[in-house]
PDB file of N, CA and C in Angstrom:
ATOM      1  N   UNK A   1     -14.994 -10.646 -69.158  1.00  0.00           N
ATOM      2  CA  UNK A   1     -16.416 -10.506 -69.307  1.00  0.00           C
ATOM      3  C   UNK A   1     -17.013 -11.892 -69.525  1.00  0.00           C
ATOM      4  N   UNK A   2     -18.315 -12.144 -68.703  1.00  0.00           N
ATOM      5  CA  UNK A   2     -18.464 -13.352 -68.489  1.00  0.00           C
ATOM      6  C   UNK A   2     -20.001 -13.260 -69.969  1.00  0.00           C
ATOM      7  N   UNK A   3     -19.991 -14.511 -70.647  1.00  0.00           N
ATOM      8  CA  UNK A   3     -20.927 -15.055 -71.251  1.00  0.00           C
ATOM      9  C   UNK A   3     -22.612 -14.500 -70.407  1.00  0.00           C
ATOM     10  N   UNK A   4     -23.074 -13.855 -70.583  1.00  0.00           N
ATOM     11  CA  UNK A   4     -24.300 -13.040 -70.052  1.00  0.00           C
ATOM     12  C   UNK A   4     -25.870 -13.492 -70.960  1.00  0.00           C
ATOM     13  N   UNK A   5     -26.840 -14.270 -70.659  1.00  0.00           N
ATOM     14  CA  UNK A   5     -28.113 -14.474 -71.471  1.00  0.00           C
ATOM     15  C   UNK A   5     -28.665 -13.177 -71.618  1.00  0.00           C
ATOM     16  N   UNK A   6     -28.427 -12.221 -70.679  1.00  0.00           N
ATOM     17  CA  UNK A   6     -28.896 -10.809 -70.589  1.00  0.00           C
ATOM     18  C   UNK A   6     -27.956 -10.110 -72.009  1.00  0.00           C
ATOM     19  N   UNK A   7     -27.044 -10.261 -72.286  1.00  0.00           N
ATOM     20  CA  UNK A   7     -25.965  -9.317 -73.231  1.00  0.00           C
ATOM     21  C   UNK A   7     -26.268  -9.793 -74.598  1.00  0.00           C
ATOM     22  N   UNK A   8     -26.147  -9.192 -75.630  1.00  0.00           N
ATOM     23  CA  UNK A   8     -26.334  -9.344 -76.697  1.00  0.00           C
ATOM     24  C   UNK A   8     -25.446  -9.359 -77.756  1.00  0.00           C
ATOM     25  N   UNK A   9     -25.323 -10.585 -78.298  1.00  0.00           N
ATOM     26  CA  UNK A   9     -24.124 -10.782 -78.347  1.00  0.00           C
ATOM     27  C   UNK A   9     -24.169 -11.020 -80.072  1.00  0.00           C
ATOM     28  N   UNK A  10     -23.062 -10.185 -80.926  1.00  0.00           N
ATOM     29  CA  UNK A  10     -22.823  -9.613 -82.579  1.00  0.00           C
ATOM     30  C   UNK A  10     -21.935 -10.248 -83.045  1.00  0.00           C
ATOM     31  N   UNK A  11     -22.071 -10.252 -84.441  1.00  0.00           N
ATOM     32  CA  UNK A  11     -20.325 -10.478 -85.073  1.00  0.00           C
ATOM     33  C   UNK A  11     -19.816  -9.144 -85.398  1.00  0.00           C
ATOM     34  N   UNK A  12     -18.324  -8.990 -85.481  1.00  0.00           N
ATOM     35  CA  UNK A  12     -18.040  -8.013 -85.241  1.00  0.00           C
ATOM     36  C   UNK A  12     -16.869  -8.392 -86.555  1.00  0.00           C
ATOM     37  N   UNK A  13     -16.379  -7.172 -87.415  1.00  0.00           N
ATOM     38  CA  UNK A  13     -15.448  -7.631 -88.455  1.00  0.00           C
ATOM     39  C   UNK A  13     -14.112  -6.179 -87.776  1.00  0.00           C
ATOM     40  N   UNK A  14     -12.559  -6.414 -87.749  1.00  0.00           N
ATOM     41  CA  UNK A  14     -11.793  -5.539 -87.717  1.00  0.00           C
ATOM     42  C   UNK A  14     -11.147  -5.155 -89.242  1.00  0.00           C
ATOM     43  N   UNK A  15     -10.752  -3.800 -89.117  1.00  0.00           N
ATOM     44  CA  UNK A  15     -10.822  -3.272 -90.251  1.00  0.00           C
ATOM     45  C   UNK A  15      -9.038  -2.493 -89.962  1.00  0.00           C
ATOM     46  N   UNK A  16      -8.277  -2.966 -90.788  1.00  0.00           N
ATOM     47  CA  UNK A  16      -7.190  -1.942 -90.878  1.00  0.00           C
ATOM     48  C   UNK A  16      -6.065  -2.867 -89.511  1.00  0.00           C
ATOM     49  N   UNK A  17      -4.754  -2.196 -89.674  1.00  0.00           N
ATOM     50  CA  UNK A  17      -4.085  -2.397 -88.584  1.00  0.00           C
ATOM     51  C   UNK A  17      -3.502  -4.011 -88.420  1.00  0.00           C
ATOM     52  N   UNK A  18      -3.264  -4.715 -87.454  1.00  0.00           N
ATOM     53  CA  UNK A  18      -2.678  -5.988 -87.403  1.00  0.00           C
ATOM     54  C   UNK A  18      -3.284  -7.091 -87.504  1.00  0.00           C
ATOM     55  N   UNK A  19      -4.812  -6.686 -86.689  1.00  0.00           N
ATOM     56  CA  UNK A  19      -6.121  -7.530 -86.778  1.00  0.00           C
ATOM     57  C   UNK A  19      -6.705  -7.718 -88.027  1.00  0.00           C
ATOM     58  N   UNK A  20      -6.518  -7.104 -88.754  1.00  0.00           N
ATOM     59  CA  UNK A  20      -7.304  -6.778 -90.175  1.00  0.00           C
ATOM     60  C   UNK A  20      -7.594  -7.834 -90.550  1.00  0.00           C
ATOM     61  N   UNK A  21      -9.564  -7.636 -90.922  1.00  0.00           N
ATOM     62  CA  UNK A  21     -10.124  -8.969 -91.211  1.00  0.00           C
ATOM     63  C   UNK A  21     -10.652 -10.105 -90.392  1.00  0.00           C
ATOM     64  N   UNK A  22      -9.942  -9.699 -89.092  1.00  0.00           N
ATOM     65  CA  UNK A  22     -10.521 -10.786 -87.982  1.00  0.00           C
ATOM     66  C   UNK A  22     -11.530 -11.005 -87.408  1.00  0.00           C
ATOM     67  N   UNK A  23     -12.290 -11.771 -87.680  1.00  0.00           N
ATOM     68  CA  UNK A  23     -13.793 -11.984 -87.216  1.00  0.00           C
ATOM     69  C   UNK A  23     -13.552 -12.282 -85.592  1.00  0.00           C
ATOM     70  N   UNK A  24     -14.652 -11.416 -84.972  1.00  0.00           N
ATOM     71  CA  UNK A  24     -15.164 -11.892 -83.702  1.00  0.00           C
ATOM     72  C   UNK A  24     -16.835 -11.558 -83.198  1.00  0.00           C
ATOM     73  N   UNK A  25     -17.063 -11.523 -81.860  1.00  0.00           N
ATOM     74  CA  UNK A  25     -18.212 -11.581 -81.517  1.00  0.00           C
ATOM     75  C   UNK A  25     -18.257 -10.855 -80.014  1.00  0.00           C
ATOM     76  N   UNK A  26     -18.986  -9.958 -80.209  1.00  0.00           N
ATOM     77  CA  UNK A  26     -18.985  -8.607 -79.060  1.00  0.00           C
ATOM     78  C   UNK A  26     -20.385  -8.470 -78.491  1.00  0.00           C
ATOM     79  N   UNK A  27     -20.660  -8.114 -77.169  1.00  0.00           N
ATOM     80  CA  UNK A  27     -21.610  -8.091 -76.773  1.00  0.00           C
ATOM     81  C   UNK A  27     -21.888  -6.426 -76.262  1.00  0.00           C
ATOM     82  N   UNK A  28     -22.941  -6.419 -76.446  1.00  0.00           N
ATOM     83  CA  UNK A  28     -23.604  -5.032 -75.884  1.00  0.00           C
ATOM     84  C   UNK A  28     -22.885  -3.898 -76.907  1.00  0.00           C
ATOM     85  N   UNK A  29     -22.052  -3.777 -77.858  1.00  0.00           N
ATOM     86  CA  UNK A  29     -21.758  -3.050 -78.679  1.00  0.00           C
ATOM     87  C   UNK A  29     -20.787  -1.972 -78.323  1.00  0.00           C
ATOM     88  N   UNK A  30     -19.765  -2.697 -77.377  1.00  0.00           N
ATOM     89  CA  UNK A  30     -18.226  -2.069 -76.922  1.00  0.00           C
ATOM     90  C   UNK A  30     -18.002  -0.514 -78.340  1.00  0.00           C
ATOM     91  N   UNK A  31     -17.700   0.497 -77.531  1.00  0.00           N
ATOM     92  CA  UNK A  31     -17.280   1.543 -78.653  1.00  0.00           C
ATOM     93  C   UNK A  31     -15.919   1.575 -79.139  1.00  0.00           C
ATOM     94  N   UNK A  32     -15.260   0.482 -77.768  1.00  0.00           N
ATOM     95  CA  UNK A  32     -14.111   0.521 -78.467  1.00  0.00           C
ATOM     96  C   UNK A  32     -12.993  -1.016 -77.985  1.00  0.00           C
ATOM     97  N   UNK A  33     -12.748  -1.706 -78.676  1.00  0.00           N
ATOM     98  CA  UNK A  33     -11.784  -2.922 -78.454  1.00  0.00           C
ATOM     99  C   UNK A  33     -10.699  -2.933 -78.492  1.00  0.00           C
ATOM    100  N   UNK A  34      -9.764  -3.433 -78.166  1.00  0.00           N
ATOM    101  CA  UNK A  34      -8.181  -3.671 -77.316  1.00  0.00           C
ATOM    102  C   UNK A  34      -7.980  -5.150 -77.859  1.00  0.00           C
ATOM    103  N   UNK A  35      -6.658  -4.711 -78.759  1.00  0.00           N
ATOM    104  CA  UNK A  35      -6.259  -6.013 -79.699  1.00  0.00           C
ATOM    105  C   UNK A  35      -4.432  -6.148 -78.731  1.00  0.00           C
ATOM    106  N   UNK A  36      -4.264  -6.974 -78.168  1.00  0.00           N
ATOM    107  CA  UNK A  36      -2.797  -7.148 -77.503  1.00  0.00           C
ATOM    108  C   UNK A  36      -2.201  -8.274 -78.746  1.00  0.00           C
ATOM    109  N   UNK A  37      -0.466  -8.609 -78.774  1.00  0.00           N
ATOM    110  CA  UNK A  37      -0.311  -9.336 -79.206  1.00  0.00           C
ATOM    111  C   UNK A  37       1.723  -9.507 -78.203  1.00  0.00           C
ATOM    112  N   UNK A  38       1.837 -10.212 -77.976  1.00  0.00           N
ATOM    113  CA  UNK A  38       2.700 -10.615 -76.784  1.00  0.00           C
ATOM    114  C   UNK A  38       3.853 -10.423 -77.760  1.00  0.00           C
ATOM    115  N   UNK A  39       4.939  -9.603 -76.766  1.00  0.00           N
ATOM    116  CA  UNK A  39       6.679  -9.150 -76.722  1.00  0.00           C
ATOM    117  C   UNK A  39       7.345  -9.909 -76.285  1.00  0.00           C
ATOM    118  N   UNK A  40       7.530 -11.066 -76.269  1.00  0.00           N
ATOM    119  CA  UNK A  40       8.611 -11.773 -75.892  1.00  0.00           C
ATOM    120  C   UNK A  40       9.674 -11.288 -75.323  1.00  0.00           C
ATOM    121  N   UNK A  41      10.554 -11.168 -74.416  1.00  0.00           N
ATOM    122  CA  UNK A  41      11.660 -10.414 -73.595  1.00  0.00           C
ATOM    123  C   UNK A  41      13.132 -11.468 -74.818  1.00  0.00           C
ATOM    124  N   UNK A  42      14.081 -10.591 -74.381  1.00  0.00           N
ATOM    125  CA  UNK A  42      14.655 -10.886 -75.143  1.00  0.00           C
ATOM    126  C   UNK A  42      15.591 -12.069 -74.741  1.00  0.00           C
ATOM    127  N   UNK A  43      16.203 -12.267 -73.163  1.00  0.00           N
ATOM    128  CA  UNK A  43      16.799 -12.418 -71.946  1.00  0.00           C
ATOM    129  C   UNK A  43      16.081 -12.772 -71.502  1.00  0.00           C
ATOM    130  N   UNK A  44      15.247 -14.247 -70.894  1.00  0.00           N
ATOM    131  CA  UNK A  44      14.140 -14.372 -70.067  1.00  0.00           C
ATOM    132  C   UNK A  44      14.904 -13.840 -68.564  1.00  0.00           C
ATOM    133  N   UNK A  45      16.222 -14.609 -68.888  1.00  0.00           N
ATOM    134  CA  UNK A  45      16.501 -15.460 -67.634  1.00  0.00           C
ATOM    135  C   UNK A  45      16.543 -16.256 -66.788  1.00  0.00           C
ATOM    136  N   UNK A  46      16.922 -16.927 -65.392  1.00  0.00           N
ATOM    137  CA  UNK A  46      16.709 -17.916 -64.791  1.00  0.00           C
ATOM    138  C   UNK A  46      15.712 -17.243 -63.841  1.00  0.00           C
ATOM    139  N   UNK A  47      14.136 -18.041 -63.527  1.00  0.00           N
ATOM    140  CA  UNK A  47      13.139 -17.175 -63.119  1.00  0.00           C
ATOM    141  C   UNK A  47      13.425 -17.453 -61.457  1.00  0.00           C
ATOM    142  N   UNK A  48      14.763 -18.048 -61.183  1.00  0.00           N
ATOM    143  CA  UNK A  48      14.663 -18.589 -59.849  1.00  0.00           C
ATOM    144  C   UNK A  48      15.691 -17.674 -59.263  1.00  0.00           C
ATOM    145  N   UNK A  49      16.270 -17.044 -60.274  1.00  0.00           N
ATOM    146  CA  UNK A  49      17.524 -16.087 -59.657  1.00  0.00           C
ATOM    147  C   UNK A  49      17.691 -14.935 -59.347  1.00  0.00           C
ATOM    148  N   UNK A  50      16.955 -14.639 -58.323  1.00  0.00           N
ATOM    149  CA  UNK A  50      16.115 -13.106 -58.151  1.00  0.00           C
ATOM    150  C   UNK A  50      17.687 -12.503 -58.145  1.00  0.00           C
ATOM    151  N   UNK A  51      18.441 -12.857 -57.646  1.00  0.00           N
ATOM    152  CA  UNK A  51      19.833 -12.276 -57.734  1.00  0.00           C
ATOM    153  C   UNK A  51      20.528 -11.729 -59.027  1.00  0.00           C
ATOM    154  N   UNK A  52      20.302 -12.117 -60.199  1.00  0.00           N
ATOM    155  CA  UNK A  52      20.578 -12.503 -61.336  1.00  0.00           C
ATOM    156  C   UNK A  52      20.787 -10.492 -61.650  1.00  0.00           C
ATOM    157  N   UNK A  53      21.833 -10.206 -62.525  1.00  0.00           N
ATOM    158  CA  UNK A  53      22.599  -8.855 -63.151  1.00  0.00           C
ATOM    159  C   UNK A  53      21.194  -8.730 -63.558  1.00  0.00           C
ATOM    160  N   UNK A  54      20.356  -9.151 -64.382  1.00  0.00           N
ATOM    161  CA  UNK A  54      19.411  -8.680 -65.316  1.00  0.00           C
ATOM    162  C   UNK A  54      18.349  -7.921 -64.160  1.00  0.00           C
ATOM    163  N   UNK A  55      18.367  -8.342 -62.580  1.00  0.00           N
ATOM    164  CA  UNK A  55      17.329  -8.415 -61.913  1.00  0.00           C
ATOM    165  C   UNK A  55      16.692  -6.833 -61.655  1.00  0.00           C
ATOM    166  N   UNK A  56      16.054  -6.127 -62.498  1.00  0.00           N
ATOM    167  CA  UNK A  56      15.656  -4.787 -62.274  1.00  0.00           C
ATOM    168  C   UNK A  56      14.902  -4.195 -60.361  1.00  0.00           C
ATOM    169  N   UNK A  57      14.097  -4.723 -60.061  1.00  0.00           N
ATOM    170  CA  UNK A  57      13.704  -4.499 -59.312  1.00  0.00           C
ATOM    171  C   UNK A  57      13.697  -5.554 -58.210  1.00  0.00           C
ATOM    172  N   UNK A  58      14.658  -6.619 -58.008  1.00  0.00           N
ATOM    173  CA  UNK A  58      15.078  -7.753 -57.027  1.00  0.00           C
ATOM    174  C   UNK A  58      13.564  -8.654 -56.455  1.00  0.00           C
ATOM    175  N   UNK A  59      12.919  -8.924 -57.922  1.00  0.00           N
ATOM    176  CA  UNK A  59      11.903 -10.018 -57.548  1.00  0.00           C
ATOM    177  C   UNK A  59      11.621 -10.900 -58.408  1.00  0.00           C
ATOM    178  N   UNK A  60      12.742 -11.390 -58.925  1.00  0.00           N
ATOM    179  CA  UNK A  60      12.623 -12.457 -59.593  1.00  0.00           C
ATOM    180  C   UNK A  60      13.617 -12.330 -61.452  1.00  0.00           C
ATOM    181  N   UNK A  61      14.064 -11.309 -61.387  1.00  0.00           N
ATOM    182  CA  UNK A  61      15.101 -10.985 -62.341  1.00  0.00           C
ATOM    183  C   UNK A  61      14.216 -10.543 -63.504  1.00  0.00           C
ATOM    184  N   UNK A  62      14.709  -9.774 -64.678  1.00  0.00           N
ATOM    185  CA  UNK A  62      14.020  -8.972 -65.715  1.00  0.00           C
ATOM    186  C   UNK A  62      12.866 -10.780 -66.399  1.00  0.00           C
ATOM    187  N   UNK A  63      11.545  -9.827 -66.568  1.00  0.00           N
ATOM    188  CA  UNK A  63      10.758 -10.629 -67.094  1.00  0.00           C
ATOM    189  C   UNK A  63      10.004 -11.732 -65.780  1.00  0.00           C
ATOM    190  N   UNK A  64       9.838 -11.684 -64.574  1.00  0.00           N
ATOM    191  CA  UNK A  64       9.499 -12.176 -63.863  1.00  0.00           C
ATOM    192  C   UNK A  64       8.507 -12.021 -63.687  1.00  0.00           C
ATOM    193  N   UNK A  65       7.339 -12.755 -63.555  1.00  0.00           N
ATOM    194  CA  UNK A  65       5.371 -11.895 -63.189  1.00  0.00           C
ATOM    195  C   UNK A  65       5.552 -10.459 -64.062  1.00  0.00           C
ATOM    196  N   UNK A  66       6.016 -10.841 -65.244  1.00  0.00           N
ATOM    197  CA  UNK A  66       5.701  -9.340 -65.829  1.00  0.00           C
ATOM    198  C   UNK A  66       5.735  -9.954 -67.655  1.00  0.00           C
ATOM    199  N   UNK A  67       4.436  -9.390 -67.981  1.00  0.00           N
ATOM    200  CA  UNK A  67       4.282  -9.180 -69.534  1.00  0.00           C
ATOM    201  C   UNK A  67       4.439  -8.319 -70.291  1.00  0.00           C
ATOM    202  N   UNK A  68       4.727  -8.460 -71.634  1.00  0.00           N
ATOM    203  CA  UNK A  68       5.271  -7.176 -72.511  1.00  0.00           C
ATOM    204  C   UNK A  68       4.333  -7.533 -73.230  1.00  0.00           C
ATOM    205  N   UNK A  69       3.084  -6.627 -73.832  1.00  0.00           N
ATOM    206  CA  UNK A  69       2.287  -6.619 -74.672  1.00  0.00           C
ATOM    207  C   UNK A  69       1.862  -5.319 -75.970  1.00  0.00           C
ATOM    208  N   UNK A  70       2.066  -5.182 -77.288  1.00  0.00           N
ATOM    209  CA  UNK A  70       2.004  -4.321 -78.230  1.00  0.00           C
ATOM    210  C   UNK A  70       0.289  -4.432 -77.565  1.00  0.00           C
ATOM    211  N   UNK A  71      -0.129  -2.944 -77.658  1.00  0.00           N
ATOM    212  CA  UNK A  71      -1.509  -2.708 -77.373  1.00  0.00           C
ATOM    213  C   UNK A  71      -2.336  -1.909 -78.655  1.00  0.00           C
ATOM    214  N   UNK A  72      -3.553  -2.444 -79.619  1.00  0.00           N
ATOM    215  CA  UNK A  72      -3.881  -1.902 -80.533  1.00  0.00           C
ATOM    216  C   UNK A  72      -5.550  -1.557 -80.396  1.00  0.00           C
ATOM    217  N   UNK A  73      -5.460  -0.520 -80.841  1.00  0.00           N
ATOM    218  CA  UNK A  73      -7.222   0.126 -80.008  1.00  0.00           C
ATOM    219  C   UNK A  73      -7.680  -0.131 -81.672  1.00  0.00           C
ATOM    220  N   UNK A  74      -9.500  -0.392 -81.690  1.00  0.00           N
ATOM    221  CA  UNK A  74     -10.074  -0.817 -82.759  1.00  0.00           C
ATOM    222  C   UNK A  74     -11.496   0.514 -82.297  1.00  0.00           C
ATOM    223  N   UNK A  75     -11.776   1.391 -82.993  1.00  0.00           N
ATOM    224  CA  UNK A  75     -12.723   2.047 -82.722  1.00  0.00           C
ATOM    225  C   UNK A  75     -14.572   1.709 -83.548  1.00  0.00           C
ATOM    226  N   UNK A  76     -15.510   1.571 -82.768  1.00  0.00           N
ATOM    227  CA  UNK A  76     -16.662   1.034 -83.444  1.00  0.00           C
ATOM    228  C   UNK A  76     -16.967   2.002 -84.586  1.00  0.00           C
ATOM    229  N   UNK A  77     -17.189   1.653 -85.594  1.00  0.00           N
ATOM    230  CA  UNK A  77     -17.654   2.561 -86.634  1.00  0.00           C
ATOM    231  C   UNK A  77     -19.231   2.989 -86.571  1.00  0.00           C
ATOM    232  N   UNK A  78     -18.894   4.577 -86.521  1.00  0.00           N
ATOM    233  CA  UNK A  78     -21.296   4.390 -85.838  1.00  0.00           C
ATOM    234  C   UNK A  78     -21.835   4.468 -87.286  1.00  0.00           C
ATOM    235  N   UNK A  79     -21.363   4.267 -88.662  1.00  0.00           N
ATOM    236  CA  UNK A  79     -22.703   4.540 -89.787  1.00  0.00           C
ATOM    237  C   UNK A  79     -23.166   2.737 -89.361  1.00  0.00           C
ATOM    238  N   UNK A  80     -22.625   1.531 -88.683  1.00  0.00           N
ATOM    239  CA  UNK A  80     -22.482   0.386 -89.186  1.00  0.00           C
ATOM    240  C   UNK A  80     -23.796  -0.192 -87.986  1.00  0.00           C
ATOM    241  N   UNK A  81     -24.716  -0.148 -88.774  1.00  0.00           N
ATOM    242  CA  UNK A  81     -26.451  -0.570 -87.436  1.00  0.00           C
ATOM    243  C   UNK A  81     -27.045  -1.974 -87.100  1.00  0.00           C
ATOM    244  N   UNK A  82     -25.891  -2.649 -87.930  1.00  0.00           N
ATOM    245  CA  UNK A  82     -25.909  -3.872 -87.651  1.00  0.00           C
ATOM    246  C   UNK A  82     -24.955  -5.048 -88.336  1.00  0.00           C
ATOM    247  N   UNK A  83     -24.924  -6.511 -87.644  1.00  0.00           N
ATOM    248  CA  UNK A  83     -23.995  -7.176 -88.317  1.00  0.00           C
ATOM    249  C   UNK A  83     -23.762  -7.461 -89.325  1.00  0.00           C
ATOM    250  N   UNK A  84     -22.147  -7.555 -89.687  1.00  0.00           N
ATOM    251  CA  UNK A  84     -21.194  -7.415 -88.795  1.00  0.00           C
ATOM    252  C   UNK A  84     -20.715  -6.335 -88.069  1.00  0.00           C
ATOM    253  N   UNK A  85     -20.266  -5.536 -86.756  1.00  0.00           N
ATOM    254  CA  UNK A  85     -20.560  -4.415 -86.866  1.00  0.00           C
ATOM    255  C   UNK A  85     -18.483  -4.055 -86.972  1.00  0.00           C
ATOM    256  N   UNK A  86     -18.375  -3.013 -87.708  1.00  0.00           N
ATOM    257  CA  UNK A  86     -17.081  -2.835 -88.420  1.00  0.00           C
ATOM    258  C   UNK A  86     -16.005  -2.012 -87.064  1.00  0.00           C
ATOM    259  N   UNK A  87     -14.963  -2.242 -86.845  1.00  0.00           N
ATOM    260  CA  UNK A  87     -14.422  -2.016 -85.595  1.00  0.00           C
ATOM    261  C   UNK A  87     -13.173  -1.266 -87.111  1.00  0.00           C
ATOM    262  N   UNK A  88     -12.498  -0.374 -86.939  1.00  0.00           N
ATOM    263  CA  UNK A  88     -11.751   0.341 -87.561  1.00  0.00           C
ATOM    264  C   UNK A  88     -10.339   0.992 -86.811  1.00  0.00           C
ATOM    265  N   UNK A  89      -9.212   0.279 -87.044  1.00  0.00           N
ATOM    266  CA  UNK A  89      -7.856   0.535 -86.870  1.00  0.00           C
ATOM    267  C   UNK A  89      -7.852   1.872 -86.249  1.00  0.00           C
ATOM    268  N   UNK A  90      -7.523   2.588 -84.985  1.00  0.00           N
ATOM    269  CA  UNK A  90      -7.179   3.572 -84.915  1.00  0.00           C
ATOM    270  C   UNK A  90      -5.498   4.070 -84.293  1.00  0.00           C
ATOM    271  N   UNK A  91      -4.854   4.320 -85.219  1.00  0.00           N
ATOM    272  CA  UNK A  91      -3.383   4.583 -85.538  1.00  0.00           C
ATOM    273  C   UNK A  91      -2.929   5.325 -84.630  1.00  0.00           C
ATOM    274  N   UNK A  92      -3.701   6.249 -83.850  1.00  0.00           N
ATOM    275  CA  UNK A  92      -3.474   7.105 -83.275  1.00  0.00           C
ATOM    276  C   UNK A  92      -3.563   7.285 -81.596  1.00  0.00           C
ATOM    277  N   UNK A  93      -3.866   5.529 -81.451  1.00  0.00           N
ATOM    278  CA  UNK A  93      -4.300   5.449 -79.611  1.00  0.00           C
ATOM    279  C   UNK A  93      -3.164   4.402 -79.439  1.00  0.00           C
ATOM    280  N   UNK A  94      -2.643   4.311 -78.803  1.00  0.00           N
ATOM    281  CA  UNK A  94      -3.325   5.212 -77.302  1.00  0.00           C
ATOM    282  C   UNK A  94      -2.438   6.287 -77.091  1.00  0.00           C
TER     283      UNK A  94
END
């Protein structure tokens, strides 16, 4: 999402979960935000050895053009009518 003079743009506080506490800044008042935080593979491998035992699908061996990401959903809280507006851990998504 590109920087918009048209969008309106908040501070936003996360509440609960891994983010907890993390200040940011949201525009147009998203109902709901997407917190990733990167899986490291365990085995990169050699990324040149499409041949390679690890190679799951023969394009470049396990971990090749491919990311492992923990995915954490933050739901907008509606009593909250203005900044900061409170984004709240939801345990239960996805």
């Amino acid at each position: 999402m590109e920087r918009n003079e048209a969008s309106r743009w908040e501070s936003a506080i996360l509440d609960g979960g891994p983010a907890d506490g993390l200040r940011t800044r949201v525009a147009d008042r998203p109902h709901v935000l997407q917190v990733t935080r990167p899986c490291p593979p365990d085995d990169p491998g050699d990324p040149d050895d499409s041949d390679s035992p690890g190679d799951l699908d023969g394009h470049g061996g396990s971990g090749a053009a491919v990311r492992v990401s923990a995915l954490y959903v933050y739901r907008r809280d509606p009593r909250t009518d203005r900044a900061p507006l409170r984004y709240t851990f939801d345990v239960a998504s996805p």
